[in-house]
PDB file of N, CA and C in Angstrom:
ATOM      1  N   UNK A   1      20.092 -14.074 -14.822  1.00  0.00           N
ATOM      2  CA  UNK A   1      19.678 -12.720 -15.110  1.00  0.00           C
ATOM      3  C   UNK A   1      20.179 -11.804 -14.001  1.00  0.00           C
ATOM      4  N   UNK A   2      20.645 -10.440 -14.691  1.00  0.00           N
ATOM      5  CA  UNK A   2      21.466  -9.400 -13.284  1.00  0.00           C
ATOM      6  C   UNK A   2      20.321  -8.893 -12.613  1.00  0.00           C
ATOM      7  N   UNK A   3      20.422  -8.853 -11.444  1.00  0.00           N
ATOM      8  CA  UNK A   3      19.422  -7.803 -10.702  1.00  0.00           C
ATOM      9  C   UNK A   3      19.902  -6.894 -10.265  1.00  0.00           C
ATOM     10  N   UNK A   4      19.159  -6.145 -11.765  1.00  0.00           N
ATOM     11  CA  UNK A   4      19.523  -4.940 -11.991  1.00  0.00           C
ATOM     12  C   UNK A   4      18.411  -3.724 -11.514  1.00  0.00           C
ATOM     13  N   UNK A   5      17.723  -2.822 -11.231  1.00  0.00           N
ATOM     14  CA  UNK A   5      17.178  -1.797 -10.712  1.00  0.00           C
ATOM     15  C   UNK A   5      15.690  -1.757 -11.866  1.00  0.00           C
ATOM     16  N   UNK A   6      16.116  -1.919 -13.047  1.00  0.00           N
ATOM     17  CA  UNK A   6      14.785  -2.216 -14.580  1.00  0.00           C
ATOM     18  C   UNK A   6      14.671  -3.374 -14.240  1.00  0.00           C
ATOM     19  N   UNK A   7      15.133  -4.432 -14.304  1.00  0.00           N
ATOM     20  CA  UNK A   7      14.559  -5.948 -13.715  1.00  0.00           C
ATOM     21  C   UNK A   7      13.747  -6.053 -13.027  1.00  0.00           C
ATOM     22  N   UNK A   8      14.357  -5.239 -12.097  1.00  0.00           N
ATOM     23  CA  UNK A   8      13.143  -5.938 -10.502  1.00  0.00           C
ATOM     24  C   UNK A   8      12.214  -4.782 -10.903  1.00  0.00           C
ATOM     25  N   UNK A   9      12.480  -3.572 -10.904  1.00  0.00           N
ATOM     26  CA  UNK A   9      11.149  -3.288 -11.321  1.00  0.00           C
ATOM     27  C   UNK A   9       9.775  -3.825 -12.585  1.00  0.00           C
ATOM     28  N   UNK A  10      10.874  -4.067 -13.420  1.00  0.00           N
ATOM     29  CA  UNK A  10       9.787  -4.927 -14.559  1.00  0.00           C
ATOM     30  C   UNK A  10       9.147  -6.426 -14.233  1.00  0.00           C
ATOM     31  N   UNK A  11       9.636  -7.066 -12.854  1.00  0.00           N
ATOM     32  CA  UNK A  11       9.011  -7.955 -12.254  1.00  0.00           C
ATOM     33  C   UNK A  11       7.975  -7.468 -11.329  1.00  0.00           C
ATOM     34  N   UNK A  12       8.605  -6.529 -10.239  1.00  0.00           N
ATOM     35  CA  UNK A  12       7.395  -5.951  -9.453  1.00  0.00           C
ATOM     36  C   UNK A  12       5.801  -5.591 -10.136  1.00  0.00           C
ATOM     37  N   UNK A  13       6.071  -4.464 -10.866  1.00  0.00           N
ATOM     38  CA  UNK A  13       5.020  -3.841 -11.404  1.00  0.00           C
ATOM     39  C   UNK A  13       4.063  -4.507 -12.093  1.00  0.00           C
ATOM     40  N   UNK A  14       3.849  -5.478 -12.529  1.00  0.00           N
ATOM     41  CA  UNK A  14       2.660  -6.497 -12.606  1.00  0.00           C
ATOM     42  C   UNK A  14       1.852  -7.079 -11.752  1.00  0.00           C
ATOM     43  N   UNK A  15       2.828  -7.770 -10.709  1.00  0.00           N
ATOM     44  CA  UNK A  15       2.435  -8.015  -9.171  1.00  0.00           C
ATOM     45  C   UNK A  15       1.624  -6.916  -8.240  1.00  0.00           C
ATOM     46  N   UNK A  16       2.236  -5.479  -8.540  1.00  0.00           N
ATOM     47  CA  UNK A  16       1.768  -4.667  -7.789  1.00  0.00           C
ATOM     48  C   UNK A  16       0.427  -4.239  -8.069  1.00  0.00           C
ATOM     49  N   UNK A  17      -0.051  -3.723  -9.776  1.00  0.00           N
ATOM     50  CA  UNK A  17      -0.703  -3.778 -10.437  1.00  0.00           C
ATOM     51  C   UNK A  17      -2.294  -4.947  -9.960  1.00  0.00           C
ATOM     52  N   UNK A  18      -1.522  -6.084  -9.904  1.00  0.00           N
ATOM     53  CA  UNK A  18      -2.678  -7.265  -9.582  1.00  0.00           C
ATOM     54  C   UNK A  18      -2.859  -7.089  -8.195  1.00  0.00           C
ATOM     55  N   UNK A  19      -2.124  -7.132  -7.484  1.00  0.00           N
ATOM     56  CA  UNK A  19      -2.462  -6.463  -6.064  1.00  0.00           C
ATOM     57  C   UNK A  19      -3.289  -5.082  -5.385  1.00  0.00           C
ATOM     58  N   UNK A  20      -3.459  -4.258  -6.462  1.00  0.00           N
ATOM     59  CA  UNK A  20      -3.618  -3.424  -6.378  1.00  0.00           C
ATOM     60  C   UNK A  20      -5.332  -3.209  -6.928  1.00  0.00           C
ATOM     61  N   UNK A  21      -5.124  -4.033  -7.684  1.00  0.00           N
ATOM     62  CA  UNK A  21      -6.455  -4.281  -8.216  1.00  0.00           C
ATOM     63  C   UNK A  21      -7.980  -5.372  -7.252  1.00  0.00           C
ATOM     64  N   UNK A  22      -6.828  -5.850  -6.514  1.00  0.00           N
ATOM     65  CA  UNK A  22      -7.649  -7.252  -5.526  1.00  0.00           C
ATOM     66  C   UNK A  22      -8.194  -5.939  -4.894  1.00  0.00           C
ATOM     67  N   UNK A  23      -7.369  -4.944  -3.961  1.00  0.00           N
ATOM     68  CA  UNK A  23      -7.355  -4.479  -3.202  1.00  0.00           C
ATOM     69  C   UNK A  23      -8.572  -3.325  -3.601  1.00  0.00           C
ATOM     70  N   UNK A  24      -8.595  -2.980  -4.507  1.00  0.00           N
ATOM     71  CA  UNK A  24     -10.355  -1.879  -5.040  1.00  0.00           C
ATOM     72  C   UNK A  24     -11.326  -2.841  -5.204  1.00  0.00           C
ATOM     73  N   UNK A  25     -10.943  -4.020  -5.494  1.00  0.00           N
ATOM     74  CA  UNK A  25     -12.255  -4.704  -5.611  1.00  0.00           C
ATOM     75  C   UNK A  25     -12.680  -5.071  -4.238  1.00  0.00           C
ATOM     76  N   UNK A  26     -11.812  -5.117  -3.571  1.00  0.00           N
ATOM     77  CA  UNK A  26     -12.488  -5.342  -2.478  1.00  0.00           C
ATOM     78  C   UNK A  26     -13.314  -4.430  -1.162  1.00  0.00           C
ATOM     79  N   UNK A  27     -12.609  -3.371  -1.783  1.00  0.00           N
ATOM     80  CA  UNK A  27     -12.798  -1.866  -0.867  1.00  0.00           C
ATOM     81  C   UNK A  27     -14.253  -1.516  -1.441  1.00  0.00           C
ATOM     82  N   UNK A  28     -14.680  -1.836  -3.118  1.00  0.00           N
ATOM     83  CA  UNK A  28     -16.238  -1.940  -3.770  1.00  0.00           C
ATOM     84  C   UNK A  28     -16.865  -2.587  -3.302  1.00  0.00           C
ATOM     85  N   UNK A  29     -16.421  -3.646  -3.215  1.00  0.00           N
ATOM     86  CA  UNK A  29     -17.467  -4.703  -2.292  1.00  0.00           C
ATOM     87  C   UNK A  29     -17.631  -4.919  -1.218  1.00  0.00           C
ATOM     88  N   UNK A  30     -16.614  -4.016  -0.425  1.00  0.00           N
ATOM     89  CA  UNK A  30     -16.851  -3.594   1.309  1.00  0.00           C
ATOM     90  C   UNK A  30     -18.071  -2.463   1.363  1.00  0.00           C
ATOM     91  N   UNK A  31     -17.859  -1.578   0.384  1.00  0.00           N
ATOM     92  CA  UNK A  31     -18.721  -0.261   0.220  1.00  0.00           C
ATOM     93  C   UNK A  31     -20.179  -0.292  -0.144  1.00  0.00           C
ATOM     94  N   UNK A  32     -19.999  -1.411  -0.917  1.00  0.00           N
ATOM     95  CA  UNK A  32     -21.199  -1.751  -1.450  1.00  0.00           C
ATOM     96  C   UNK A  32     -21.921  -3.100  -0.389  1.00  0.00           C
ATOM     97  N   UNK A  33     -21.218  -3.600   0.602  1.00  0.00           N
ATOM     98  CA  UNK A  33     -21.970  -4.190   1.684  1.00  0.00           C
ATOM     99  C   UNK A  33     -22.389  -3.528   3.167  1.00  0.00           C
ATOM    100  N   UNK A  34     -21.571  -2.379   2.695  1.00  0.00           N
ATOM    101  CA  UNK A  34     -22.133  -1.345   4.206  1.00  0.00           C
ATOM    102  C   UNK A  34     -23.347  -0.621   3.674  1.00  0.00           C
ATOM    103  N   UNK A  35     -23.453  -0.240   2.109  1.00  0.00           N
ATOM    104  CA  UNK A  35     -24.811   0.487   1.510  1.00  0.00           C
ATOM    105  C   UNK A  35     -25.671  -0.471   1.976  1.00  0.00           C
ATOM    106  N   UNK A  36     -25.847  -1.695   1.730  1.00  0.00           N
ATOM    107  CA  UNK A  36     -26.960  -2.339   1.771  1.00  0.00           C
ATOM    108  C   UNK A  36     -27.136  -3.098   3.461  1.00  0.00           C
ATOM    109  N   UNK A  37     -26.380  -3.410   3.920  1.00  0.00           N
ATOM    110  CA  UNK A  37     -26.893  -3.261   5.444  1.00  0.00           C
ATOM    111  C   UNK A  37     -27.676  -1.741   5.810  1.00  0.00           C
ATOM    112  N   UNK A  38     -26.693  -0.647   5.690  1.00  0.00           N
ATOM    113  CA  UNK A  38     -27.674   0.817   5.955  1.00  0.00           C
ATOM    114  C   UNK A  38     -28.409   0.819   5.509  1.00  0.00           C
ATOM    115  N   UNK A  39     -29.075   0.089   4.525  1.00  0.00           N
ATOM    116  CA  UNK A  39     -30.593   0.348   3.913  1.00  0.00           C
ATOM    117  C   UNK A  39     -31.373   0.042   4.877  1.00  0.00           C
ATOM    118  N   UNK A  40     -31.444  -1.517   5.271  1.00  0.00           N
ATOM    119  CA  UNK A  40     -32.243  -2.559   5.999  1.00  0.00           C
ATOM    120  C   UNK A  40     -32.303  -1.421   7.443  1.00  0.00           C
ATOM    121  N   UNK A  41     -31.639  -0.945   7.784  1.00  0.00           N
ATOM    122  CA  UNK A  41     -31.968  -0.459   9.533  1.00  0.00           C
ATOM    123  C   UNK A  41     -32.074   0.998   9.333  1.00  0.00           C
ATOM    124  N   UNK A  42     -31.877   1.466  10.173  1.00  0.00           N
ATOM    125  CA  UNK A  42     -32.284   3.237  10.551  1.00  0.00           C
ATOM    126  C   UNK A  42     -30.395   3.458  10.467  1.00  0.00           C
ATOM    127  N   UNK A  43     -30.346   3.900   8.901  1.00  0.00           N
ATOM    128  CA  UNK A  43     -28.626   4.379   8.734  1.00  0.00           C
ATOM    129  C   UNK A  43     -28.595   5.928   9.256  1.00  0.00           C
ATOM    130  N   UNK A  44     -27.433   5.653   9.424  1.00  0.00           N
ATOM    131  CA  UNK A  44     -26.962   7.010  10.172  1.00  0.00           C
ATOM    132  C   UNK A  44     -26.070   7.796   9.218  1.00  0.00           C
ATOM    133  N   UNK A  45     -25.925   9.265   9.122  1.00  0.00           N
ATOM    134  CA  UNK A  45     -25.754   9.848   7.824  1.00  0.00           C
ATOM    135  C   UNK A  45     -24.241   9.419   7.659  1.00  0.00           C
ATOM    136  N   UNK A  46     -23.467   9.118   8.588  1.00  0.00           N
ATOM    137  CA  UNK A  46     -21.396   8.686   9.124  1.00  0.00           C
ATOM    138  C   UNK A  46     -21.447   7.737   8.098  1.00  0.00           C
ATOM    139  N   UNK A  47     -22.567   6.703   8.159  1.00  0.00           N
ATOM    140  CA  UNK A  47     -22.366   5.152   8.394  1.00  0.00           C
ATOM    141  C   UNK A  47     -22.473   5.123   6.429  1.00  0.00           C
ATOM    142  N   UNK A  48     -23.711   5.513   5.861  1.00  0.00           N
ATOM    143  CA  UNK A  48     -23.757   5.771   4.246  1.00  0.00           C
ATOM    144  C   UNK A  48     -22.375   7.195   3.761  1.00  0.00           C
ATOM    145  N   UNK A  49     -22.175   8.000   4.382  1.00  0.00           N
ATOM    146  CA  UNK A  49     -20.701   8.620   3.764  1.00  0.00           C
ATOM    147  C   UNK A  49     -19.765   7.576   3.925  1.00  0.00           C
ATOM    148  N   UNK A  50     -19.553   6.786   4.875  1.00  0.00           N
ATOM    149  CA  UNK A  50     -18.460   6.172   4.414  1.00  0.00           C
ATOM    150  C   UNK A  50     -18.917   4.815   3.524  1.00  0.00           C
ATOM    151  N   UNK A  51     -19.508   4.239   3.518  1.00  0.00           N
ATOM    152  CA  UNK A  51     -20.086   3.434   2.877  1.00  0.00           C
ATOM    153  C   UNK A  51     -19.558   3.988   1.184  1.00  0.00           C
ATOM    154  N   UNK A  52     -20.151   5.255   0.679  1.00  0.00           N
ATOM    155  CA  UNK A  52     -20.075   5.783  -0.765  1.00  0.00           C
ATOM    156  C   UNK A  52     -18.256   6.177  -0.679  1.00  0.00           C
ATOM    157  N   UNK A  53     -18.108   6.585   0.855  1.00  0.00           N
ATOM    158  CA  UNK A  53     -16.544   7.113   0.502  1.00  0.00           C
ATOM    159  C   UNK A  53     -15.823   6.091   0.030  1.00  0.00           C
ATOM    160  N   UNK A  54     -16.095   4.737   0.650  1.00  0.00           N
ATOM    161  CA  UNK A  54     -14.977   3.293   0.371  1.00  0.00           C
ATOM    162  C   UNK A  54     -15.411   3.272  -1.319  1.00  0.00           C
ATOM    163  N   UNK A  55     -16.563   3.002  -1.910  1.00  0.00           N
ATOM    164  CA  UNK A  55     -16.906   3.103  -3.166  1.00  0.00           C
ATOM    165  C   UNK A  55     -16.133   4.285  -4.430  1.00  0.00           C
ATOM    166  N   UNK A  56     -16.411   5.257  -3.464  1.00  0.00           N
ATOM    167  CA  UNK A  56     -15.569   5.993  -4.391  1.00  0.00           C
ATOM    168  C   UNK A  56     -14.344   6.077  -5.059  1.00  0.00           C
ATOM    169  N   UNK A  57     -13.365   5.721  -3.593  1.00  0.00           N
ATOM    170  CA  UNK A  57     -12.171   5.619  -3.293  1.00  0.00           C
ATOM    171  C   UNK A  57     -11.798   4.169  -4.043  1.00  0.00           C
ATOM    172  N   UNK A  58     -12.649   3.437  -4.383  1.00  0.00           N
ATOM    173  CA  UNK A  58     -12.389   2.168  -5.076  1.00  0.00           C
ATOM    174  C   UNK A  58     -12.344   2.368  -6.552  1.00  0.00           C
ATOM    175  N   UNK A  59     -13.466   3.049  -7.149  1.00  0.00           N
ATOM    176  CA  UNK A  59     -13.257   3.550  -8.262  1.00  0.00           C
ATOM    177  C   UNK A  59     -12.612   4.245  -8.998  1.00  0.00           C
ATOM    178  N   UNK A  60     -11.789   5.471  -7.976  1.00  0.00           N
ATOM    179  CA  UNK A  60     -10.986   6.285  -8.032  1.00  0.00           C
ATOM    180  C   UNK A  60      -9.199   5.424  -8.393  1.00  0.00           C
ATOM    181  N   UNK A  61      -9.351   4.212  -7.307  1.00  0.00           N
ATOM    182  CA  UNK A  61      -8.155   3.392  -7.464  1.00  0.00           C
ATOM    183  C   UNK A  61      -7.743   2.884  -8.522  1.00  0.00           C
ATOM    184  N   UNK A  62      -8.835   2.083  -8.810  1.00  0.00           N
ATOM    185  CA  UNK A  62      -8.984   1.466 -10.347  1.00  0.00           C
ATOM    186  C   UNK A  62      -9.036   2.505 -11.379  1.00  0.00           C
ATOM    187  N   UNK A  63      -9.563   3.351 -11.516  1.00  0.00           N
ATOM    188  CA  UNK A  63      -8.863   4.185 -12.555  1.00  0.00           C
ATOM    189  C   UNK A  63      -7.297   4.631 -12.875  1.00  0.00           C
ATOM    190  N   UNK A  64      -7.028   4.581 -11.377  1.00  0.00           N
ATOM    191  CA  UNK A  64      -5.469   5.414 -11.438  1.00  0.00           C
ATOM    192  C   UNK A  64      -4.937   3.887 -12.353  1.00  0.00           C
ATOM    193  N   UNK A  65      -4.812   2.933 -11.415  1.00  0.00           N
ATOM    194  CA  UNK A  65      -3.757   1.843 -12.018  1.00  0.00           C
ATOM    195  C   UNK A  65      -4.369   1.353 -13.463  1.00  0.00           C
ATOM    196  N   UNK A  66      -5.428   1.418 -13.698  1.00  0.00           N
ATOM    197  CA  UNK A  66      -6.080   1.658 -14.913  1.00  0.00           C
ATOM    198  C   UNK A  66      -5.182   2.702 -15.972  1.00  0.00           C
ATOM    199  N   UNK A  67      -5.226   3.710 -16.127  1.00  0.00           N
ATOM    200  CA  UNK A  67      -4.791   4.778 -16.262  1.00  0.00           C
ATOM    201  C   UNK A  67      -2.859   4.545 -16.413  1.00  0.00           C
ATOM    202  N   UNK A  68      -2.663   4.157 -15.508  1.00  0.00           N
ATOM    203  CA  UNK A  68      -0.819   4.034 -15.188  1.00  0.00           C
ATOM    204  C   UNK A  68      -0.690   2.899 -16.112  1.00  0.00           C
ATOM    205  N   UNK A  69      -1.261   1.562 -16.639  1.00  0.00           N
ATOM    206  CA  UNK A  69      -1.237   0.628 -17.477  1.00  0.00           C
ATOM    207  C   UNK A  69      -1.207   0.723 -18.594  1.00  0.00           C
ATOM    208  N   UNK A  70      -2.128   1.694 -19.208  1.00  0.00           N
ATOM    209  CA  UNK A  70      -1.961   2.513 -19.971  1.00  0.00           C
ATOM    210  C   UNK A  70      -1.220   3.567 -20.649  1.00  0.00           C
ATOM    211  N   UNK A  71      -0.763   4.467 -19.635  1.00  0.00           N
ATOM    212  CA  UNK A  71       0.557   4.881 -19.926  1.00  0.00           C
ATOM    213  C   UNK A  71       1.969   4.081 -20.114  1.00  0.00           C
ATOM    214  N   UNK A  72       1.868   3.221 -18.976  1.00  0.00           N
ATOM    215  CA  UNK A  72       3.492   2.232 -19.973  1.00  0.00           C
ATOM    216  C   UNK A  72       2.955   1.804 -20.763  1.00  0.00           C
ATOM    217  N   UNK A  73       2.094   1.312 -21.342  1.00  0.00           N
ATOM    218  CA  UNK A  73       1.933   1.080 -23.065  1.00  0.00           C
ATOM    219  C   UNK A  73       1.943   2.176 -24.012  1.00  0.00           C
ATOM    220  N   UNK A  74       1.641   3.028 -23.647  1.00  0.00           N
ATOM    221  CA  UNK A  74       2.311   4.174 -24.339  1.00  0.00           C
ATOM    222  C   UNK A  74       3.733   4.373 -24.657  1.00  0.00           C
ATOM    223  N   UNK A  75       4.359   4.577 -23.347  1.00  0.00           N
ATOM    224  CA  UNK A  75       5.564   5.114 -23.554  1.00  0.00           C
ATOM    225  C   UNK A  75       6.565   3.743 -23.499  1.00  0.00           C
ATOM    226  N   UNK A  76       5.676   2.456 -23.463  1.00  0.00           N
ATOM    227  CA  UNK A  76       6.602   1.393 -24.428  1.00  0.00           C
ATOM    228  C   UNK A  76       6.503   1.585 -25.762  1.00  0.00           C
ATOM    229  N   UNK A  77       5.468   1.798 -25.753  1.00  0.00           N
ATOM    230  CA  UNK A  77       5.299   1.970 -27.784  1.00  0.00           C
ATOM    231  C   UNK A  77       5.974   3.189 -28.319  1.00  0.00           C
ATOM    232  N   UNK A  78       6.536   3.942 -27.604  1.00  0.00           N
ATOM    233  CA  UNK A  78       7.398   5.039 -28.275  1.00  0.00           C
ATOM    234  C   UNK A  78       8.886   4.674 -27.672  1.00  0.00           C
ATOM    235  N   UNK A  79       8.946   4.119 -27.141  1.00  0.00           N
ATOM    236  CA  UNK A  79      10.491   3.979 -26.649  1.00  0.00           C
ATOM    237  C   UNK A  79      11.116   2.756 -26.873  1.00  0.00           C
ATOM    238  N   UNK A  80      10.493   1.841 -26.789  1.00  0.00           N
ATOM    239  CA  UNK A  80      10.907   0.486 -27.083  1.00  0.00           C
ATOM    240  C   UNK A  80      11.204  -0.740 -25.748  1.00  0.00           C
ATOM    241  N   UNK A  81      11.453   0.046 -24.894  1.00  0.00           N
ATOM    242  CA  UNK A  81      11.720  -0.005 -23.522  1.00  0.00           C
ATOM    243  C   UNK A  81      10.152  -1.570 -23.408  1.00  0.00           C
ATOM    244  N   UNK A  82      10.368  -2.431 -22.701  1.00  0.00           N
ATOM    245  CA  UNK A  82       9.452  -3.203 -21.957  1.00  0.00           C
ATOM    246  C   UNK A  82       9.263  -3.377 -20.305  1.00  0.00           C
ATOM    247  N   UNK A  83       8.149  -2.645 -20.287  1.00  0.00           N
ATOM    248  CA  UNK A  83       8.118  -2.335 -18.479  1.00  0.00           C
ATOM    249  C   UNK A  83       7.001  -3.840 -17.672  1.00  0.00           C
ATOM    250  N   UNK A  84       6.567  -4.388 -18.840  1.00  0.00           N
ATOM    251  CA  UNK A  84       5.577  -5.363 -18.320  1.00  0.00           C
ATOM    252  C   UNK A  84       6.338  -6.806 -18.960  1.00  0.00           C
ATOM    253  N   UNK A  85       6.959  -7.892 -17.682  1.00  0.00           N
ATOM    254  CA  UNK A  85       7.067  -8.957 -18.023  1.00  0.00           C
ATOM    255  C   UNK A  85       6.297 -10.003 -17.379  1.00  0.00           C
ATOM    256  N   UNK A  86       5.721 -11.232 -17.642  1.00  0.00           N
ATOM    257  CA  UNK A  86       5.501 -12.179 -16.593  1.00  0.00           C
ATOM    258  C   UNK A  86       5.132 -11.882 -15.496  1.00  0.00           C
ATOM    259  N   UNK A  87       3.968 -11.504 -14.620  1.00  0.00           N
ATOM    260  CA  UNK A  87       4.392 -12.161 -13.210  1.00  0.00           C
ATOM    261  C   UNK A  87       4.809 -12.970 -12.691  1.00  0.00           C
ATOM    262  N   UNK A  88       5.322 -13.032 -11.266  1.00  0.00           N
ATOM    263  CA  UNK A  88       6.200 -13.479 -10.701  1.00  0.00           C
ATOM    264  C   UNK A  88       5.400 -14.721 -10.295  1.00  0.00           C
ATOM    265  N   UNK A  89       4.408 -14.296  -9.418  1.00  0.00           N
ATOM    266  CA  UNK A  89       3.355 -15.494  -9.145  1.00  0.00           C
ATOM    267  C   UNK A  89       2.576 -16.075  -9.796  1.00  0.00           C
TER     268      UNK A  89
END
């Protein structure tokens, strides 16, 4: 197979996608383990903003690549074009 510039991208973008996804889940479940330590002690107002900011920012993530997954199925289904093959790993 040529490696061609649509290739490697139609290999990447699955990978990135799943990577991308480890990476909010984990930023939720960082966010959501600093909420609940700040409960247990005397939280400080820094310590719960960032706590909700990592949460947010996790949800916010997962929507986008949410969202972007969605759109190449769109604009595969009108073009014909296939942007999602196999991952690599």
């Amino acid at each position: 197979m040529a490696a061609t510039p649509a290739s490697l991208i139609s290999y990447l973008l699955p990978n990135i996608m799943a990577a991308a996804g480890i990476i909010f889940f984990l930023m939720i479940l960082g966010g959501g383990f600093m909420m609940v330590k700040n409960a247990g002690g005397s939280p400080s107002a820094q310590d719960t903003a960032k706590a909700r900011s990592a949460i947010t920012m996790g949800i916010i993530g997962f929507l986008l690549v949410v969202s972007a997954y969605f759109i190449l199925q769109i604009v595969q289904a009108l073009t014909g074009v296939n942007f999602i093959i196999t991952p690599i790993f």
